[in-house]
N, C-alpha and C. Protein backbone atom coordinates (compact mmCIF):
# COMPACT_ATOMS: atom_id res chain seq x y z
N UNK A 1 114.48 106.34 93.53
CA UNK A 1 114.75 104.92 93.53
C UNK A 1 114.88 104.43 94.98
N UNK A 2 113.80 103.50 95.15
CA UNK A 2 113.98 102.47 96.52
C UNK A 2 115.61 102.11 96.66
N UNK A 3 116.13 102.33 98.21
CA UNK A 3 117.52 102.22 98.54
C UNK A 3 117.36 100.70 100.10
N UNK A 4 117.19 99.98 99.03
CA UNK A 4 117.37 98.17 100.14
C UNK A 4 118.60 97.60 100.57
N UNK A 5 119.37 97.55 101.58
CA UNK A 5 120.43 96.80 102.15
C UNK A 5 120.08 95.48 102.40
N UNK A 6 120.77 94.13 102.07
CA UNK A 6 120.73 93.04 102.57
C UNK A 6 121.83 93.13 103.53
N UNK A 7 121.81 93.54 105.16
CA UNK A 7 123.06 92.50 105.75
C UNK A 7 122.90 91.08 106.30
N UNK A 8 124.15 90.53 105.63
CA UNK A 8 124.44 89.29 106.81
C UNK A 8 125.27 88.80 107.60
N UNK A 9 124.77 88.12 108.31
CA UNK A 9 125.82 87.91 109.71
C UNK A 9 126.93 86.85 109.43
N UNK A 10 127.89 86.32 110.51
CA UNK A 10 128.63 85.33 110.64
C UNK A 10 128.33 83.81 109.80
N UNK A 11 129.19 83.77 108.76
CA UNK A 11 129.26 82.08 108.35
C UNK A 11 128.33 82.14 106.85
N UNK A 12 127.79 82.96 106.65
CA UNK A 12 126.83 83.25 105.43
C UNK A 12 127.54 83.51 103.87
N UNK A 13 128.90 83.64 104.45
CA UNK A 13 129.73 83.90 103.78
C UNK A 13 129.91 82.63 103.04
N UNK A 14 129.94 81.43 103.84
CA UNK A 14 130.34 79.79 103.40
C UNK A 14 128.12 79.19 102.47
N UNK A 15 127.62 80.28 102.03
CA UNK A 15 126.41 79.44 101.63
C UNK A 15 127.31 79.03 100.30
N UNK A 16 126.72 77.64 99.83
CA UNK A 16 126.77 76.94 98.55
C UNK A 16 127.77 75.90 99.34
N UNK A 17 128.86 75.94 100.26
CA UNK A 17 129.70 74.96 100.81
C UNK A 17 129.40 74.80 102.05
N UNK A 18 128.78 75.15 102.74
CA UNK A 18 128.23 74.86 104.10
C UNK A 18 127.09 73.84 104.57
N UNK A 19 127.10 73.24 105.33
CA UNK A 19 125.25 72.20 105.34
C UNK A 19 124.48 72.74 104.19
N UNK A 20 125.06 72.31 102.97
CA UNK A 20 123.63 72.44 101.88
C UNK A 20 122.63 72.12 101.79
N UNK A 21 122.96 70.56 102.84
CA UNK A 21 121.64 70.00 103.10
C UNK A 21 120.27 70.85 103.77
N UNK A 22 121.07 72.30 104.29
CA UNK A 22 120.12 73.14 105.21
C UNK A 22 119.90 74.37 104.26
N UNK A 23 121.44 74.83 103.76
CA UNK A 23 121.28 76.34 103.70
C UNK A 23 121.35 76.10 101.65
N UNK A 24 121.30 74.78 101.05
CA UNK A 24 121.32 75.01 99.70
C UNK A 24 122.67 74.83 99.06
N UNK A 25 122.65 74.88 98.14
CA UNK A 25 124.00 74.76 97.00
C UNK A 25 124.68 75.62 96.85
N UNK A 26 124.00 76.61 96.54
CA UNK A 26 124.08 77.83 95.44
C UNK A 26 125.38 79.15 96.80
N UNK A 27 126.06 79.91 96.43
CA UNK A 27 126.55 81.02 97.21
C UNK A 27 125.50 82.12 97.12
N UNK A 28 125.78 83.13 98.02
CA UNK A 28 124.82 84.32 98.35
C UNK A 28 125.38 85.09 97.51
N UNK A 29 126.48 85.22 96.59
CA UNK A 29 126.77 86.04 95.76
C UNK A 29 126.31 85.60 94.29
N UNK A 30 126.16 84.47 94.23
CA UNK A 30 125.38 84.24 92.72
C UNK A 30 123.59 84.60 92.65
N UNK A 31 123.32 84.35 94.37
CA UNK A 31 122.06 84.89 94.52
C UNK A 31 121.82 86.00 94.20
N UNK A 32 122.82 86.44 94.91
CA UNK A 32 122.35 88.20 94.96
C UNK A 32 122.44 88.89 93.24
N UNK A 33 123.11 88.33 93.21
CA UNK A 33 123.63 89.01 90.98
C UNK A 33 122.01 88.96 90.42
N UNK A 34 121.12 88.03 91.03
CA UNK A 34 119.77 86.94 89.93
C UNK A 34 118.91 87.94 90.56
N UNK A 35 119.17 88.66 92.60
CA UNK A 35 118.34 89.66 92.85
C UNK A 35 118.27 90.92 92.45
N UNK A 36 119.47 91.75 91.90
CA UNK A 36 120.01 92.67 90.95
C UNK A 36 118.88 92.57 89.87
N UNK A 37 119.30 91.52 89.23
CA UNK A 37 118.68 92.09 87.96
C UNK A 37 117.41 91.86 88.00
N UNK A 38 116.24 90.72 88.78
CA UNK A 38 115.34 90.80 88.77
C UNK A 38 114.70 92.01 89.31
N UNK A 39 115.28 92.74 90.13
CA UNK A 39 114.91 93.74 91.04
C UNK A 39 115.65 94.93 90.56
N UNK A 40 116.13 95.32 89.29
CA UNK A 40 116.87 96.29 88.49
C UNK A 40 116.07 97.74 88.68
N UNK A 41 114.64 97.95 89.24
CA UNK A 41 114.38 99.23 89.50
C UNK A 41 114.48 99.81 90.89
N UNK A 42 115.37 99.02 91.72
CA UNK A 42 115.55 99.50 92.93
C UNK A 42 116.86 99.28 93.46
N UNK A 43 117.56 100.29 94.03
CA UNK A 43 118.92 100.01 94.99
C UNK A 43 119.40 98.84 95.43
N UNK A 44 119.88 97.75 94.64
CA UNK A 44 119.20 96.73 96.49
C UNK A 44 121.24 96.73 96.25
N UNK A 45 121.79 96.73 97.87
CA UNK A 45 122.87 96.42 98.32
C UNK A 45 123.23 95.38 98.99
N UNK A 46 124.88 94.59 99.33
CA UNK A 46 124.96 93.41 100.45
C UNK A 46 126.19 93.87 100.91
N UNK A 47 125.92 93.68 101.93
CA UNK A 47 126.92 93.36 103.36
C UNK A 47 127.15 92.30 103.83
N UNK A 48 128.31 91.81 104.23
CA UNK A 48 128.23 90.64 104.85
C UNK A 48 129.50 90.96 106.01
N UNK A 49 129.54 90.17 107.06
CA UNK A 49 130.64 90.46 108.35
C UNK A 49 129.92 89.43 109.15
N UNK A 50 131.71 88.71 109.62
CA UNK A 50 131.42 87.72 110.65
C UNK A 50 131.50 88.40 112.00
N UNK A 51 131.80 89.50 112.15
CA UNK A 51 131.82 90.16 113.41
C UNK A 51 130.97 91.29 113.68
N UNK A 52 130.37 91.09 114.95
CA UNK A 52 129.22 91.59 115.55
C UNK A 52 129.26 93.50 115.87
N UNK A 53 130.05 93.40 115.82
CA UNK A 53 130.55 94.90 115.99
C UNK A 53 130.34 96.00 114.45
N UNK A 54 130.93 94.59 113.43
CA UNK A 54 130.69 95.31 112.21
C UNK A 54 129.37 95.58 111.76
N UNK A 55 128.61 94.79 112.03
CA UNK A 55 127.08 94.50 111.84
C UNK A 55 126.33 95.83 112.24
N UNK A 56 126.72 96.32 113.62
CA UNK A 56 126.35 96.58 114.21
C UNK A 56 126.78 98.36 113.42
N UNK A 57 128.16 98.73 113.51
CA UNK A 57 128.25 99.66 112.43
C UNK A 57 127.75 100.03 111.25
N UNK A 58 126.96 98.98 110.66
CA UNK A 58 126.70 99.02 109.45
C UNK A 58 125.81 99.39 109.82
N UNK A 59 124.27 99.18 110.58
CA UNK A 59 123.11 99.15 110.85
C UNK A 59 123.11 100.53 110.97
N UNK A 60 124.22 101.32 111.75
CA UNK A 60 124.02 102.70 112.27
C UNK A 60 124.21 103.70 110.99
N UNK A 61 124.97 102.82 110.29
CA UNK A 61 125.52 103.60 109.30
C UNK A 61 124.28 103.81 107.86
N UNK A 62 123.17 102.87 107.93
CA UNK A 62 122.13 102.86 106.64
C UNK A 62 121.23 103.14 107.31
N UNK A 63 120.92 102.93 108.59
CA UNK A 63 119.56 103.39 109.77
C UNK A 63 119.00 104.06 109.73
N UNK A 64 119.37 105.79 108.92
CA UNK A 64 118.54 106.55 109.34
C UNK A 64 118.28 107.30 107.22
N UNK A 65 119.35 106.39 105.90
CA UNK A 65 118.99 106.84 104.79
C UNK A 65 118.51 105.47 104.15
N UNK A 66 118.35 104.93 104.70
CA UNK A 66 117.77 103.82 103.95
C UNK A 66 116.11 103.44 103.67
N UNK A 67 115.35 102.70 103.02
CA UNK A 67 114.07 102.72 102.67
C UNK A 67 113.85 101.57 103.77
N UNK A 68 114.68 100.49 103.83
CA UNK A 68 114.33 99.05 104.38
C UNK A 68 116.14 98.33 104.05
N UNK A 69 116.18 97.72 105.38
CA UNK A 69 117.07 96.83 105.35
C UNK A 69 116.40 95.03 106.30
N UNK A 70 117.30 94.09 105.08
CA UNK A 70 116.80 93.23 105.02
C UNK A 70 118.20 92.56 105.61
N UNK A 71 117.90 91.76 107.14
CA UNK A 71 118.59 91.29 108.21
C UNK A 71 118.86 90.00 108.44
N UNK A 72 119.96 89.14 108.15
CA UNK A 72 120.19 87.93 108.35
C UNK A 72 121.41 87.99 109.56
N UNK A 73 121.14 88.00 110.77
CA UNK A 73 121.85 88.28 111.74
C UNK A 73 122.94 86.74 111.76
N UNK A 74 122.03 85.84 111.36
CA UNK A 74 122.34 83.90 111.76
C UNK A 74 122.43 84.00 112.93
N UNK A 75 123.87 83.81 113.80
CA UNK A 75 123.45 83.26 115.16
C UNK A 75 123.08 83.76 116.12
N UNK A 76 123.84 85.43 115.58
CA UNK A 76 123.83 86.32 116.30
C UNK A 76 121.99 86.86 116.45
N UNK A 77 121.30 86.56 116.46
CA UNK A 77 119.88 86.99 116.05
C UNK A 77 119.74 86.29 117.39
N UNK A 78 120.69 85.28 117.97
CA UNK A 78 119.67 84.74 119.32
C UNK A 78 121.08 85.20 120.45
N UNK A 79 122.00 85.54 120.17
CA UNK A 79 122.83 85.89 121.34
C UNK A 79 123.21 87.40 121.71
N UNK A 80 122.86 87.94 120.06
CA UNK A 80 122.90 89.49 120.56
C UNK A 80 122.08 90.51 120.67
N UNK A 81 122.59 91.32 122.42
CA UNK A 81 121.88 92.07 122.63
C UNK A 81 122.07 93.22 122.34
N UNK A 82 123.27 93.66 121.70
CA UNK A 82 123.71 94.75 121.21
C UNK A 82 123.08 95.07 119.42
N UNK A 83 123.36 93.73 118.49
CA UNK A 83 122.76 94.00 117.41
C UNK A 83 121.14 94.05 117.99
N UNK A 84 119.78 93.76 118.68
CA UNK A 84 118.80 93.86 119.12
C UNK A 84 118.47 95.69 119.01
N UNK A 85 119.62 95.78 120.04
CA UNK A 85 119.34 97.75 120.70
C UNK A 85 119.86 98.45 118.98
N UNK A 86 120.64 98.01 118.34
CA UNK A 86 120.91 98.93 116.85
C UNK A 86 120.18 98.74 116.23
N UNK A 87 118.95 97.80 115.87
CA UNK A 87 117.81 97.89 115.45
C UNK A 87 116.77 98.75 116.00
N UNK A 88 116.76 98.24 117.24
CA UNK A 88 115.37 99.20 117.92
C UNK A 88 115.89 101.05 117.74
N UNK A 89 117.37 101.37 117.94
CA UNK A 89 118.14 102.52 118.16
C UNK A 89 117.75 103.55 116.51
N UNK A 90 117.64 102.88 115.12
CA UNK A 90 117.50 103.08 113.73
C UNK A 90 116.43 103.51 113.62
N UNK A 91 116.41 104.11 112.54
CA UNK A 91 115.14 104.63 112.06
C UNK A 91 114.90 103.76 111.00
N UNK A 92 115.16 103.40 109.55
CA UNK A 92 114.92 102.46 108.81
C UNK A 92 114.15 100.89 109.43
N UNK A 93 113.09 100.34 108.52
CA UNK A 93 112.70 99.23 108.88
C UNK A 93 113.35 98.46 108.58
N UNK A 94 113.37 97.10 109.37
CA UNK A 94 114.11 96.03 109.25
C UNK A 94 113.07 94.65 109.33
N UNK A 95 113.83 93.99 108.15
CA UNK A 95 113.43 92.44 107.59
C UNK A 95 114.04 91.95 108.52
N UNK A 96 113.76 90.44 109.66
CA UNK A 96 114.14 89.60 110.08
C UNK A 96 114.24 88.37 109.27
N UNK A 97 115.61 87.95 108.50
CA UNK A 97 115.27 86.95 107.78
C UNK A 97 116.59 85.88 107.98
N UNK A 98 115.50 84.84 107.72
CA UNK A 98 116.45 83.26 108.01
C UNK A 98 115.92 82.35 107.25
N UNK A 99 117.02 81.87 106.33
CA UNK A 99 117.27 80.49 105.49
C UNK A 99 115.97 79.35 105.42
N UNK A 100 116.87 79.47 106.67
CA UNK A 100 116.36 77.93 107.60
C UNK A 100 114.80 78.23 108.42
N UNK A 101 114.49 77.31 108.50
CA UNK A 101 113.16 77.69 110.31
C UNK A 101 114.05 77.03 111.00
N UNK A 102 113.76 79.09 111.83
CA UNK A 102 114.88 78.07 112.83
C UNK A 102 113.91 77.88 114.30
N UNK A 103 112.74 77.90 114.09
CA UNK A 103 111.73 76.95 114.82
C UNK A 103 111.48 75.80 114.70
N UNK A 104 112.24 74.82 113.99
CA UNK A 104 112.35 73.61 113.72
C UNK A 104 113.93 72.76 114.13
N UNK A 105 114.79 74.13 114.37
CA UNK A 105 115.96 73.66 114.82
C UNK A 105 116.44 73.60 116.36
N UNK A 106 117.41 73.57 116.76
CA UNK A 106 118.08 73.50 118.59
C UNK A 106 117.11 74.61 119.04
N UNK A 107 116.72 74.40 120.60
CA UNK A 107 115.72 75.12 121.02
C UNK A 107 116.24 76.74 121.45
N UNK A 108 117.69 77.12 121.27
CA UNK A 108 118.07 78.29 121.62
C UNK A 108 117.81 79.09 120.25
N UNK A 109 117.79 78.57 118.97
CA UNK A 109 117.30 79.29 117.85
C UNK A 109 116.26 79.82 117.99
N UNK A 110 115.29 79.32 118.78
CA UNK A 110 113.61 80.00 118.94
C UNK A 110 113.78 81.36 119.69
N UNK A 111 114.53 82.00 120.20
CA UNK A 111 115.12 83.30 120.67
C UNK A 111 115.52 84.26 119.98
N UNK A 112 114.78 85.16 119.64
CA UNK A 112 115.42 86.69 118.67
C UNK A 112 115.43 87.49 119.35
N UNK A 113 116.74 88.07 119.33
CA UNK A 113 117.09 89.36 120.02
C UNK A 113 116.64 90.74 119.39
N UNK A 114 116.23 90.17 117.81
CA UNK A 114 115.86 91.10 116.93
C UNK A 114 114.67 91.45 116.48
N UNK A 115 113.75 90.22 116.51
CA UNK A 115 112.46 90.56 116.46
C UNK A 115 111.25 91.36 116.76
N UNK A 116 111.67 91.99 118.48
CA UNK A 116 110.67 92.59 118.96
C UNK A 116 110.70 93.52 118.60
N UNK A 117 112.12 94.38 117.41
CA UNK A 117 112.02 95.57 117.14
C UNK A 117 112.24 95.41 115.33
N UNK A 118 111.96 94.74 115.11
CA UNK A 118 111.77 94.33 113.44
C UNK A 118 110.28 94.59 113.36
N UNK A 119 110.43 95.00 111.89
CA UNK A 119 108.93 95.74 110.86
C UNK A 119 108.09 94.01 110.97
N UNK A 120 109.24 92.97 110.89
CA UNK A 120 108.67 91.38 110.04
C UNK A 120 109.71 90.50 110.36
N UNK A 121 109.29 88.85 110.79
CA UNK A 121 109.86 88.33 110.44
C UNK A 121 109.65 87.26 109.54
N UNK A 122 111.21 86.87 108.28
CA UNK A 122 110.94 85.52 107.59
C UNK A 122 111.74 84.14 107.80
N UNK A 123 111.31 83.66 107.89
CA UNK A 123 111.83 82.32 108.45
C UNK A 123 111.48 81.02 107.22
N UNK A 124 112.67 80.10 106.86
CA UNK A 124 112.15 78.79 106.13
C UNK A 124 111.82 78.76 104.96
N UNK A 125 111.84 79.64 104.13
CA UNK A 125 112.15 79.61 102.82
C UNK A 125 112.89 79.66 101.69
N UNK A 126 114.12 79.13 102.59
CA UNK A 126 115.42 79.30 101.47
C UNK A 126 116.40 80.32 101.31
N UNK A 127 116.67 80.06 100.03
CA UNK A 127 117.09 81.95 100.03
C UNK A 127 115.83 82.80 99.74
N UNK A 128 114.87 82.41 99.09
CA UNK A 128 113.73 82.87 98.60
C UNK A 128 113.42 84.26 99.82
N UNK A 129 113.64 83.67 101.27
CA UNK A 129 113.26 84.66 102.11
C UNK A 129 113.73 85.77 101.94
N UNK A 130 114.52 86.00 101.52
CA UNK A 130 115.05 87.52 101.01
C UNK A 130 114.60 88.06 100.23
N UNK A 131 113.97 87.39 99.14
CA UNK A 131 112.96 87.98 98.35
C UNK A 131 111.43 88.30 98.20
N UNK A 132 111.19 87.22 99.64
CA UNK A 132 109.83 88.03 99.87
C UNK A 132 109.60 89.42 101.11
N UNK A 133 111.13 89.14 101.46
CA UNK A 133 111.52 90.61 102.17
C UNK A 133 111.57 91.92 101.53
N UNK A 134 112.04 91.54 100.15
CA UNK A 134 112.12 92.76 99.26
C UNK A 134 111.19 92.71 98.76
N UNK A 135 110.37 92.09 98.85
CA UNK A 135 108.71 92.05 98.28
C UNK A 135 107.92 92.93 99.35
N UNK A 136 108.36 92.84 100.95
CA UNK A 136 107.72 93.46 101.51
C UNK A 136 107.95 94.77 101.39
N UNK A 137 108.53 95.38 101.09
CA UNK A 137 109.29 97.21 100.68
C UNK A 137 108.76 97.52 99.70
N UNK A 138 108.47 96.87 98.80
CA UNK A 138 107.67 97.48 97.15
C UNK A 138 106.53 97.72 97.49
């Protein structure tokens, strides 16, 4: 059985009450229950931590038994250079994924610290992007 991690970063915690107007209605935990069962022949796990350190533990910690982990850093995707090096540092591939385009937002969003060592990135499709992340692993 395929073994998929979703982590996410800082504030992801507040989806369904946060700028819905950006990030949607719905919480990442009612999401994730609808990705469970649609996706019932494979592992899929979530993480979530507003702190960069934890993130960063976690990554080391699924990096080298995992099939694919699927990465919502949020802000930290443009300020850190430490979550950047625990990606490139892993053996597991990694999903770059975001909500929002955040090529359409403040011009410091156009900066990933994570990208140059990500399998992919998804950008602008909702939550949906997570699921064409786990689309990319099947």
């Amino acid at each position: 059985m395929k073994k998929l991690i979703i982590i996410n970063g800082p504030n992801l915690n507040l989806l369904g009450k946060r700028e819905p107007e950006i990030y949607g209605a719905n919480s990442f935990e009612d999401f994730f229950k609808v990705l469970k069962e649609k996706y019932d022949k494979i592992q899929l796990e979530y993480y979530q931590s507003n702190i960069e350190g934890e993130l960063i533990d976690k990554l080391h910690e699924v990096g080298f038994n995992y099939e694919g982990i699927i990465l919502n850093a949020a802000a930290y995707t443009h300020t850190s250079v430490g979550i950047g090096d625990a990606v490139k540092g892993i053996e597991t591939p990694v999903i770059e994924v975001h909500i929002s385009n955040v090529h359409s937002r403040e011009e410091f969003r156009h900066i990933s610290y994570i990208a140059p060592n990500a399998k992919g990135v998804i950008t602008g499709f909702g939550l949906q992007s997570y699921e064409l992340a786990i689309q990319s692993f099947l």
